[in-house]
Structure formats: C-alpha cells, structure tokens
PDB file of N, CA and C in Angstrom:
ATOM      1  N   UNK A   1      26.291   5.158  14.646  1.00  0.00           N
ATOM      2  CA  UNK A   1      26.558   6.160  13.627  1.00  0.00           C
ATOM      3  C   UNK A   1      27.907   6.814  13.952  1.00  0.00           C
ATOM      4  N   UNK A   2      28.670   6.657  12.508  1.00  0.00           N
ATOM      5  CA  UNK A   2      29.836   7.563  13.086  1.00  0.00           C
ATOM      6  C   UNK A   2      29.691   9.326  13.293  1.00  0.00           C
ATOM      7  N   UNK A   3      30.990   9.367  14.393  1.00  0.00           N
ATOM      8  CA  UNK A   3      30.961  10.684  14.680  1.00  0.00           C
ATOM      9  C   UNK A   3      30.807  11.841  13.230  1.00  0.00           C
ATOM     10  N   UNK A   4      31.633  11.645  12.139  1.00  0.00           N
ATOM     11  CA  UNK A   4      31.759  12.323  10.928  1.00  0.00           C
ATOM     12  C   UNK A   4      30.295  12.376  10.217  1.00  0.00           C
ATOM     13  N   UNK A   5      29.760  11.049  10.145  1.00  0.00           N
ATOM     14  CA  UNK A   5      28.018  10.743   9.582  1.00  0.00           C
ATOM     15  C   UNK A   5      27.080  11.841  10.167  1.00  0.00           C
ATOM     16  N   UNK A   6      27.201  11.414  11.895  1.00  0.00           N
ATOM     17  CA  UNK A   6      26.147  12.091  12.930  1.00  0.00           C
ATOM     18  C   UNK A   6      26.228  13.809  12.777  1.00  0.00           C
ATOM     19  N   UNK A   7      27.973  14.477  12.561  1.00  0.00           N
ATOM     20  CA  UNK A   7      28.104  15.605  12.239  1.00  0.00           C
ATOM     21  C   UNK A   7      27.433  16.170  11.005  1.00  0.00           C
ATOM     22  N   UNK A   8      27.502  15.261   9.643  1.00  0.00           N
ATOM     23  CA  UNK A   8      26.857  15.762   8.748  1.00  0.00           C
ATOM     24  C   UNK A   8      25.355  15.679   8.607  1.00  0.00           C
ATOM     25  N   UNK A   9      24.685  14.479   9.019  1.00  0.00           N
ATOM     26  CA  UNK A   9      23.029  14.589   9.094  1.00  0.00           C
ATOM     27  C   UNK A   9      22.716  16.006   9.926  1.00  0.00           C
ATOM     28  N   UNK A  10      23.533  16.026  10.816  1.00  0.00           N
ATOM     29  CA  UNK A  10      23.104  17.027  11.648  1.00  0.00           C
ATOM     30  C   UNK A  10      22.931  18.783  10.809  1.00  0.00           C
ATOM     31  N   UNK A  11      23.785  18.909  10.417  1.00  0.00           N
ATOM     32  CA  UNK A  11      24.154  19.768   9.280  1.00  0.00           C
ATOM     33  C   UNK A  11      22.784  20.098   8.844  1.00  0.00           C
ATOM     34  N   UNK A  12      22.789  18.477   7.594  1.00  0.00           N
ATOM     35  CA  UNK A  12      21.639  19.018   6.741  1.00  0.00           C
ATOM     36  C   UNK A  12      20.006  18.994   7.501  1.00  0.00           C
ATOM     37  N   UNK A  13      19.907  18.265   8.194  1.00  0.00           N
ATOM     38  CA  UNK A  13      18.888  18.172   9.043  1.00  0.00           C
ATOM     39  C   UNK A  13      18.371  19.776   9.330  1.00  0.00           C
ATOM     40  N   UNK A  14      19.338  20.645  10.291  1.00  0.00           N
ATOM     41  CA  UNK A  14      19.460  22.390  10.115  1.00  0.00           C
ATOM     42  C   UNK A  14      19.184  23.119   9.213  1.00  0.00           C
ATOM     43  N   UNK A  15      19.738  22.358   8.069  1.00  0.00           N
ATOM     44  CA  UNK A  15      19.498  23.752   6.852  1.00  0.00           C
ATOM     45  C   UNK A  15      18.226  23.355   5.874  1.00  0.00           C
ATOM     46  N   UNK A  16      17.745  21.755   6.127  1.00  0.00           N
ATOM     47  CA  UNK A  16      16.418  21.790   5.712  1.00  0.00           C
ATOM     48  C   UNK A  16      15.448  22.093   6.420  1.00  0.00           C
ATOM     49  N   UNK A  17      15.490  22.276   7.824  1.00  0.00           N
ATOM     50  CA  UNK A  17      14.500  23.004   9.167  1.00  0.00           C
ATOM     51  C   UNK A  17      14.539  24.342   8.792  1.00  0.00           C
ATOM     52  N   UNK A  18      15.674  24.677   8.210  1.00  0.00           N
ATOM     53  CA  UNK A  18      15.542  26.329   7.866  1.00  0.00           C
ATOM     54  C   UNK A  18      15.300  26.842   6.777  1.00  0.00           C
ATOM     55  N   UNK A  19      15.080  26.053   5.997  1.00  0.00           N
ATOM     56  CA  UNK A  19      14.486  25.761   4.631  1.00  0.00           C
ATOM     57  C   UNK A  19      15.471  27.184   4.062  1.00  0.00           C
ATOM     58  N   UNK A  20      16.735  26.821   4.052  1.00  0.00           N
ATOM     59  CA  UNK A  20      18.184  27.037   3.553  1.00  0.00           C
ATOM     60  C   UNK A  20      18.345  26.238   2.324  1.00  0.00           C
ATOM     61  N   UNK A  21      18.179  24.757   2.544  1.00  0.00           N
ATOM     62  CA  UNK A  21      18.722  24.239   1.740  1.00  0.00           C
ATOM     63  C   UNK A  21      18.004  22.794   1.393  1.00  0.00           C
ATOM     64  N   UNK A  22      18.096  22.275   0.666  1.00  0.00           N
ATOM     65  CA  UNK A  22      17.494  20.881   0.571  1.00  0.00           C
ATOM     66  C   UNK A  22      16.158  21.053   0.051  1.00  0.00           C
ATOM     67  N   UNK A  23      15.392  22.608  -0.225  1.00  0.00           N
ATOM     68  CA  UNK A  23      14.064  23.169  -0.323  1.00  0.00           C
ATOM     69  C   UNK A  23      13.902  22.963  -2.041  1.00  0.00           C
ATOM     70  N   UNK A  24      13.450  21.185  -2.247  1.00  0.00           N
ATOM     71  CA  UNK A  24      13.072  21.446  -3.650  1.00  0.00           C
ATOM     72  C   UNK A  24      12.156  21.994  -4.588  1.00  0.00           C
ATOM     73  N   UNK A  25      11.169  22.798  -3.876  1.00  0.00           N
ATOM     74  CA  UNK A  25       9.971  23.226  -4.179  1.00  0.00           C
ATOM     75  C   UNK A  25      10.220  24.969  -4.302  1.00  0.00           C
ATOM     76  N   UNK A  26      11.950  25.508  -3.753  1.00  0.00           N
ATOM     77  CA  UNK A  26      12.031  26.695  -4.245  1.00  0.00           C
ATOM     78  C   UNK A  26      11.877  26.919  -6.246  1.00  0.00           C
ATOM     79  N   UNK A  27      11.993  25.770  -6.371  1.00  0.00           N
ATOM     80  CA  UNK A  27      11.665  25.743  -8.557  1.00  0.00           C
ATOM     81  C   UNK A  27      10.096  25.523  -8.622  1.00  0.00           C
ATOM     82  N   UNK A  28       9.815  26.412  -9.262  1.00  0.00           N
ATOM     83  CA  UNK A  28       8.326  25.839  -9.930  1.00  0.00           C
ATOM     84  C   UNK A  28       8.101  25.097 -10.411  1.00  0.00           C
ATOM     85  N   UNK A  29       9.373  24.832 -11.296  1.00  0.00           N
ATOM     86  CA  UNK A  29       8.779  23.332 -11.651  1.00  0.00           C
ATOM     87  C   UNK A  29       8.972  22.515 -11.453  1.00  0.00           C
ATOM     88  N   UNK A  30      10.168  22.047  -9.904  1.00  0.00           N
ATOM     89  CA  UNK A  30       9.902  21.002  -9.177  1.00  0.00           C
ATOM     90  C   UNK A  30       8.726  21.203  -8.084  1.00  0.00           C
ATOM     91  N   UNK A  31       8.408  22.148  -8.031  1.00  0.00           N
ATOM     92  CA  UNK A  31       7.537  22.525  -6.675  1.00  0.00           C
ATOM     93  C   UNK A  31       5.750  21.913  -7.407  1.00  0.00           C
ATOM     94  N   UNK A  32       5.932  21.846  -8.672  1.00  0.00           N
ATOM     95  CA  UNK A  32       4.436  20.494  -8.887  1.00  0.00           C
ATOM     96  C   UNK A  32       4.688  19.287  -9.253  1.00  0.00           C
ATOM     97  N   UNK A  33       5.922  18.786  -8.907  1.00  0.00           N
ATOM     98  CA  UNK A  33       6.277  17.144  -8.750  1.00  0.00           C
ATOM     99  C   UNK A  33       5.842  17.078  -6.783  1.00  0.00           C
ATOM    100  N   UNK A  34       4.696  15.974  -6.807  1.00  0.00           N
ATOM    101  CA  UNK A  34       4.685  16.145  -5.241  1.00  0.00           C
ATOM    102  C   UNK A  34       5.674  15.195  -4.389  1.00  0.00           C
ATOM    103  N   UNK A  35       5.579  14.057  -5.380  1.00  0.00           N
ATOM    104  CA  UNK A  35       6.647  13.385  -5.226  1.00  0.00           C
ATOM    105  C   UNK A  35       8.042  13.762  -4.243  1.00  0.00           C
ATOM    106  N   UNK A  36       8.753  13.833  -3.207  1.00  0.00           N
ATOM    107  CA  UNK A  36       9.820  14.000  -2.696  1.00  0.00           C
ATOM    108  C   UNK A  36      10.383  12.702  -2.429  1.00  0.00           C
ATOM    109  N   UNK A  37      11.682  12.118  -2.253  1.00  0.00           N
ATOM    110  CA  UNK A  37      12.093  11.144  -1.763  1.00  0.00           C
ATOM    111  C   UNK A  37      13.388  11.559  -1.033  1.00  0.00           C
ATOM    112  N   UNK A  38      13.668  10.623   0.034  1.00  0.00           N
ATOM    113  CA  UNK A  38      13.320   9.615   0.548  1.00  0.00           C
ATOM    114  C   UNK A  38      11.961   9.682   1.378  1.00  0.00           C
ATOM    115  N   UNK A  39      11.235   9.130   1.497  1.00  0.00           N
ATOM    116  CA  UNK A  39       9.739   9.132   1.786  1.00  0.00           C
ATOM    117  C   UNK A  39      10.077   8.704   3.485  1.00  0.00           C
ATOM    118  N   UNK A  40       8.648   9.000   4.218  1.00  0.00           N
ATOM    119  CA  UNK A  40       8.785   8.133   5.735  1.00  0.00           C
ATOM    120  C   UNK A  40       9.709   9.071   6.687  1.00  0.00           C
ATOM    121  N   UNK A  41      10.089   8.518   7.508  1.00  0.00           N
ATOM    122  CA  UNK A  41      11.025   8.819   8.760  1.00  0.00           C
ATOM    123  C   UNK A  41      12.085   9.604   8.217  1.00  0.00           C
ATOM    124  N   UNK A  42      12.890   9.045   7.188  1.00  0.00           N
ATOM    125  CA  UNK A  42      14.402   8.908   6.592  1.00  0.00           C
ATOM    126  C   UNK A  42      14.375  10.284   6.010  1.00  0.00           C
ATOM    127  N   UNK A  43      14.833  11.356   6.579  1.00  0.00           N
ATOM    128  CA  UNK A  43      15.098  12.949   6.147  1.00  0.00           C
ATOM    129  C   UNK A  43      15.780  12.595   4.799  1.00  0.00           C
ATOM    130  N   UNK A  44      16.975  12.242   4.870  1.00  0.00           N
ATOM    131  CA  UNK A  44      17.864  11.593   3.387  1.00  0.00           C
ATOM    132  C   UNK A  44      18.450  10.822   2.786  1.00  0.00           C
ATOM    133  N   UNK A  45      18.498  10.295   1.612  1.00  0.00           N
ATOM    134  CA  UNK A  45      19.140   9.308   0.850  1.00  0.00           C
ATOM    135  C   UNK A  45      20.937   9.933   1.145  1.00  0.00           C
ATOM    136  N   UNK A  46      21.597   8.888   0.954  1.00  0.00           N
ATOM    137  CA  UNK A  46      23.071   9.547   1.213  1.00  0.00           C
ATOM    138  C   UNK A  46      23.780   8.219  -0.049  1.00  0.00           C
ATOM    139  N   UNK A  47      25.033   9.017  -0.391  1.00  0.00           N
ATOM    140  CA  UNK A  47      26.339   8.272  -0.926  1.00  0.00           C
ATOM    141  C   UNK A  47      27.695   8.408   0.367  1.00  0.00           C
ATOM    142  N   UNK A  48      27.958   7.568   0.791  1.00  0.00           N
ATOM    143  CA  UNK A  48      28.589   7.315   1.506  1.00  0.00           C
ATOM    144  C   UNK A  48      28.215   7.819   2.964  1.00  0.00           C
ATOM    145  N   UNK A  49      29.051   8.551   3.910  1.00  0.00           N
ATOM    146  CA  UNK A  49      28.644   8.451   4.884  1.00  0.00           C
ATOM    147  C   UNK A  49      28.569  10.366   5.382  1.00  0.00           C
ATOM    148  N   UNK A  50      28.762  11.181   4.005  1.00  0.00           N
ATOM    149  CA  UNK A  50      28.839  12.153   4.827  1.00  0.00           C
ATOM    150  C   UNK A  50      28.558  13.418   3.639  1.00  0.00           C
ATOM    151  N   UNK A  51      27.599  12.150   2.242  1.00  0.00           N
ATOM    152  CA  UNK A  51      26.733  13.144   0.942  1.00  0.00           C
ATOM    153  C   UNK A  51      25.515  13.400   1.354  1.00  0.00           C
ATOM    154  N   UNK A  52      24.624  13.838   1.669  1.00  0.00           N
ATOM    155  CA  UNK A  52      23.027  13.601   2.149  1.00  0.00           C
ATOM    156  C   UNK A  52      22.167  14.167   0.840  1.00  0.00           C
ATOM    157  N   UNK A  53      21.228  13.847   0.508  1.00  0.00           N
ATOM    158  CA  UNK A  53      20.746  14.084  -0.554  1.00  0.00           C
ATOM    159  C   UNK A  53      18.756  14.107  -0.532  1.00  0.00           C
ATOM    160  N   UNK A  54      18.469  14.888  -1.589  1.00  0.00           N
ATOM    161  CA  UNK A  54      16.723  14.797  -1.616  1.00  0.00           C
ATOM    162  C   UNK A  54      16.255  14.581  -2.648  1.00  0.00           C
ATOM    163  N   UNK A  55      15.606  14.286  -3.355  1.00  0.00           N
ATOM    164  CA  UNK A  55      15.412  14.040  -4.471  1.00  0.00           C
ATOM    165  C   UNK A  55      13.785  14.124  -5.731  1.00  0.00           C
ATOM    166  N   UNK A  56      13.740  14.454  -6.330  1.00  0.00           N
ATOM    167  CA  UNK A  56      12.037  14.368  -7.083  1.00  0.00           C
ATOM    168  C   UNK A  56      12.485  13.043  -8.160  1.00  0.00           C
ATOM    169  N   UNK A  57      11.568  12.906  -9.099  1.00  0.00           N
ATOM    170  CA  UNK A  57      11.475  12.163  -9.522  1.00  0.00           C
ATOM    171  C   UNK A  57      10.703  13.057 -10.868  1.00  0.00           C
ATOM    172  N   UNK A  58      11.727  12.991 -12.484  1.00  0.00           N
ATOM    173  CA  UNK A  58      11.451  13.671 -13.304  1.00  0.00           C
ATOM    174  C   UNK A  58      10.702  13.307 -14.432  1.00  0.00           C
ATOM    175  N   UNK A  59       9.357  13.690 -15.189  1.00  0.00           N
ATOM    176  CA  UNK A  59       9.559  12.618 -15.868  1.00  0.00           C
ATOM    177  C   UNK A  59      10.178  12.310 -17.107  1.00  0.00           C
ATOM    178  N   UNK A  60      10.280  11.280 -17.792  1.00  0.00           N
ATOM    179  CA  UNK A  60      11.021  10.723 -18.799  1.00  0.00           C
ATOM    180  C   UNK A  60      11.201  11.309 -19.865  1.00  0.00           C
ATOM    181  N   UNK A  61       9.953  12.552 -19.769  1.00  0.00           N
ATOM    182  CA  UNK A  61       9.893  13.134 -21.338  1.00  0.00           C
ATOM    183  C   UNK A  61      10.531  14.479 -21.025  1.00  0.00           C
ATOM    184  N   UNK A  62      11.116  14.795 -19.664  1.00  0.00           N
ATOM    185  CA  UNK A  62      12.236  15.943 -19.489  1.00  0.00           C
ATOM    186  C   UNK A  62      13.452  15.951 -20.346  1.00  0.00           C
ATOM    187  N   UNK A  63      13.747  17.113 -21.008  1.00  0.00           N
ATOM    188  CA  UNK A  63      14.683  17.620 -21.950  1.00  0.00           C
ATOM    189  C   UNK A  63      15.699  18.145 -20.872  1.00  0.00           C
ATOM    190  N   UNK A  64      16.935  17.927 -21.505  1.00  0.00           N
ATOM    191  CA  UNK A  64      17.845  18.997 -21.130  1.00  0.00           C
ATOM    192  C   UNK A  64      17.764  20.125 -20.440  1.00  0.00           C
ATOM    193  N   UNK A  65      17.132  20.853 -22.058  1.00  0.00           N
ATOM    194  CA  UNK A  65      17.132  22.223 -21.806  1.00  0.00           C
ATOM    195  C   UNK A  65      15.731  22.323 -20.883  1.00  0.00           C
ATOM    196  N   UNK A  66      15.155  21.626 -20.406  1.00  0.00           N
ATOM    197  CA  UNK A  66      14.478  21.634 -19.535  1.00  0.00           C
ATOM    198  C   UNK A  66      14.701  21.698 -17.808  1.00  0.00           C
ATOM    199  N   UNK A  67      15.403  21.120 -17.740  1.00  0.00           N
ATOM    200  CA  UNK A  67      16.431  20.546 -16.885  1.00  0.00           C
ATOM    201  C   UNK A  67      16.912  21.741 -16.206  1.00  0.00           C
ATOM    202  N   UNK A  68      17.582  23.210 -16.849  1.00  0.00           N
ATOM    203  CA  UNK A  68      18.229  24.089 -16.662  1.00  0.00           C
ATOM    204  C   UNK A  68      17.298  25.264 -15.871  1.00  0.00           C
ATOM    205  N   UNK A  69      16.263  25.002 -16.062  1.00  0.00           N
ATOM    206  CA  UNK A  69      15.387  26.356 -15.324  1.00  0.00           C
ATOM    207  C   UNK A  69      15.605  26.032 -14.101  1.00  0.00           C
ATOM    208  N   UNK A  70      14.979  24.533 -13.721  1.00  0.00           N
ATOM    209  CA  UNK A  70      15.095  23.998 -11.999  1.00  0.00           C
ATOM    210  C   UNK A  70      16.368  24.222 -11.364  1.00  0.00           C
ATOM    211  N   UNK A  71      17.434  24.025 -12.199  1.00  0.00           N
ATOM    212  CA  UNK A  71      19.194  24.357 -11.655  1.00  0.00           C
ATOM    213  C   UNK A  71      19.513  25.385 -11.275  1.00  0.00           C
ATOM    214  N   UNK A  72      19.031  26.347 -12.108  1.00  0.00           N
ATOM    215  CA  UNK A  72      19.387  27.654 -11.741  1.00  0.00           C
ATOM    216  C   UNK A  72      18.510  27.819 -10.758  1.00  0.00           C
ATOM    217  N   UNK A  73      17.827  27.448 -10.795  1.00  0.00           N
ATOM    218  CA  UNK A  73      16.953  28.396  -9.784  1.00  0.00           C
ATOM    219  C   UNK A  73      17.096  27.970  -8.331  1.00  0.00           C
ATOM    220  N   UNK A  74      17.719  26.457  -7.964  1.00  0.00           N
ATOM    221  CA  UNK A  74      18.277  26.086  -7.364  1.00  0.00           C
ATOM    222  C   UNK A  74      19.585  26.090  -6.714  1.00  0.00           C
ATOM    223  N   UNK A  75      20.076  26.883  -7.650  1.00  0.00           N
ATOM    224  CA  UNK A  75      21.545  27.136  -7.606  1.00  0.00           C
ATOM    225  C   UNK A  75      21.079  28.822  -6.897  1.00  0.00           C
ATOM    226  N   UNK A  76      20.042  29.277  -7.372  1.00  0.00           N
ATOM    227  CA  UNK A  76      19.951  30.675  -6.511  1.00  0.00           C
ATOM    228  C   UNK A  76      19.641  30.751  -5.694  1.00  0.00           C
ATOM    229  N   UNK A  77      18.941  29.899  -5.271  1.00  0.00           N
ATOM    230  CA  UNK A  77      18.675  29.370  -3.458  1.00  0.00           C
ATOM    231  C   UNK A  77      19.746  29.454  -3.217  1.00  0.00           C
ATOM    232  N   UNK A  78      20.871  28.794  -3.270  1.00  0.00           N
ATOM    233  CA  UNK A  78      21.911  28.257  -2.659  1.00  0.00           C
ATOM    234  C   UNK A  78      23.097  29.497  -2.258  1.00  0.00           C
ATOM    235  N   UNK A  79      23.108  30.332  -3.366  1.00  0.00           N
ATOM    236  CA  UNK A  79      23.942  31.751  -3.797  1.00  0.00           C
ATOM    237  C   UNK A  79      22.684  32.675  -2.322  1.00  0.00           C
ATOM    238  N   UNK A  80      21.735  32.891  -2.495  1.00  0.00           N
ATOM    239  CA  UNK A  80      21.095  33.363  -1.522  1.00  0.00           C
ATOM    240  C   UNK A  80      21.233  32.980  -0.414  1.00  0.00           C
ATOM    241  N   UNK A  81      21.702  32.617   0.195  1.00  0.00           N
ATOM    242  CA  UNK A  81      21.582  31.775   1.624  1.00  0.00           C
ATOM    243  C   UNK A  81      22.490  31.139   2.337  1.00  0.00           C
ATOM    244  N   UNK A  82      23.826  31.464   1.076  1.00  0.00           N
ATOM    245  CA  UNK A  82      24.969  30.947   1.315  1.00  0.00           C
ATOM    246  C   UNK A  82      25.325  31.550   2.866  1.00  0.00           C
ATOM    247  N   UNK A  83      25.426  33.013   3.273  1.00  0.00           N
ATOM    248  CA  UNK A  83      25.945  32.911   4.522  1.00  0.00           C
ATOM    249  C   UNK A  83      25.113  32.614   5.466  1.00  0.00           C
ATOM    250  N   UNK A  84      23.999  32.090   4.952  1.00  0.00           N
ATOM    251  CA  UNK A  84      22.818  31.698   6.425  1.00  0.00           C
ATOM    252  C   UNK A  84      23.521  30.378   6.920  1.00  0.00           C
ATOM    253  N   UNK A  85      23.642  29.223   5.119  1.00  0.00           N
ATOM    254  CA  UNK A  85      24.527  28.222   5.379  1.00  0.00           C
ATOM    255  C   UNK A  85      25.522  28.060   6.354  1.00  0.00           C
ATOM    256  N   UNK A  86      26.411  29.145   5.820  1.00  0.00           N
ATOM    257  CA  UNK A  86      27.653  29.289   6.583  1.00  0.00           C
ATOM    258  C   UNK A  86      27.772  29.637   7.939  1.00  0.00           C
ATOM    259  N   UNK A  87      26.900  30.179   8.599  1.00  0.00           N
ATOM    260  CA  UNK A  87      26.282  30.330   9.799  1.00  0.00           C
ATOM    261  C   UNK A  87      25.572  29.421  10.815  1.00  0.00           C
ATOM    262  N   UNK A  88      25.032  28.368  10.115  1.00  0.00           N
ATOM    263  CA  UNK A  88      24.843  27.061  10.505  1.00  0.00           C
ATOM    264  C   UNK A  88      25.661  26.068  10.661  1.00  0.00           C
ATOM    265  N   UNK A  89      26.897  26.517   9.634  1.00  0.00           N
ATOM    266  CA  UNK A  89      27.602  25.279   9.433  1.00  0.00           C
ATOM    267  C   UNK A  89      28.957  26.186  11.320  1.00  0.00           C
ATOM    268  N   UNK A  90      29.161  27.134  11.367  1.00  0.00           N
ATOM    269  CA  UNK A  90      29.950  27.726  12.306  1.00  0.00           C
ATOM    270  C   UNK A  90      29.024  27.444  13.643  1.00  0.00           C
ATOM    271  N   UNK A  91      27.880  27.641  13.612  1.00  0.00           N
ATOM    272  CA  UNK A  91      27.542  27.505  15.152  1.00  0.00           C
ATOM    273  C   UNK A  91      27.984  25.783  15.351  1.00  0.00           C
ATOM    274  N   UNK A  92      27.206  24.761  14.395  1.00  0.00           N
ATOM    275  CA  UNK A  92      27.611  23.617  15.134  1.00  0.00           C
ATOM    276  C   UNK A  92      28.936  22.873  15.029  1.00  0.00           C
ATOM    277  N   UNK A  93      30.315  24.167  14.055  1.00  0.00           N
ATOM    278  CA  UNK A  93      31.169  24.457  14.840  1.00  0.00           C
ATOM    279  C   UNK A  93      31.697  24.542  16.283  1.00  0.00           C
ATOM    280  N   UNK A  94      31.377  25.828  16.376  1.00  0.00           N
ATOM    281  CA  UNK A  94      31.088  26.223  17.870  1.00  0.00           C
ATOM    282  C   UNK A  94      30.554  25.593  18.909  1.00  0.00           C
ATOM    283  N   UNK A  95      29.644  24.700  18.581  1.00  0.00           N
ATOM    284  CA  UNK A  95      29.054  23.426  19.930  1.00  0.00           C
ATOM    285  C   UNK A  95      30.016  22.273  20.193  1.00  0.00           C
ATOM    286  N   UNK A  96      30.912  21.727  18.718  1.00  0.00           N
ATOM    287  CA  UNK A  96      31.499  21.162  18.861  1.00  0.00           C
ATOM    288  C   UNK A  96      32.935  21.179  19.987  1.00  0.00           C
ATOM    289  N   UNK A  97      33.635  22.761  19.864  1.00  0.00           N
ATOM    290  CA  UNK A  97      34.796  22.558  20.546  1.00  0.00           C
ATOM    291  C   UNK A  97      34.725  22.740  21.829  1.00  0.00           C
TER     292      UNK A  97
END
C-alpha cells in the first residue's frame, strides 16, 4: 500500500471510529436502509487511491426531491464536526513529522 493510500485509509478509518464521519445512519432515512456497503472486512470502497467511500443502496422508486432530506442532513453532520474532523486530520499530522 502506498504511503499516500495508507495515510488516507487511515484518516477515514478515525473519523468513522469516531463516528465523525462516514456515519450513514445520522439520516433517517438512510438509517432504515440496513444495507451498508462495502460489506465484510473492507471498511471502504475507494476511486483511486486516496477517495474512500460508504455507501447504501437506494431504492429505484427514490425521487430527487427525495434524495435532498438525506443530503442535508448529511451535509450537517459534516458542518457539525467539521473541527472534530480537522482535529483528526492535525493529530495524524502531528504523528507524521
């Protein structure tokens, strides 16, 4: 694993232990899809070597404007917690140098 990869799993690995981030069940209405993926061992699906990702599975007859309650509300996790983030992301800063 590269050094840049190993830095970022590590990352999100932290902020989903701290249920910071990656927490799809902060939406109600992803939180009754039980569904999570990537399933097993594998914490996350990734695009390239340094996106990490989680994912539900919606179903087909989801609207748009459906779509928008889970975002926001996801997006307010994210606005909430931002400097916890940022605090995670500085300590393993800090281990690094």
């Amino acid at each position: 694993m590269k050094s840049r990869e190993a830095y970022a799993i590590n990352i999100a690995e932290r902020l989903k232990n701290k249920e910071i981030w990656f927490d799809l069940n902060a939406s109600v209405r992803l939180s009754a899809i039980k569904d999570e993926y990537p399933k097993g061992q594998k914490w996350f699906n990734n695009f390239g070597s340094s996106f990490y990702y989680r994912s539900k599975n919606l179903p087909l007859t989801t609207s748009g404007p459906e779509l928008v309650e889970p975002i926001a509300e996801y997006v307010d996790l994210i606005r909430t917690n931002l400097s916890k983030m940022g605090a995670v992301i500085l300590e393993m800063e800090n281990r690094t140098k």
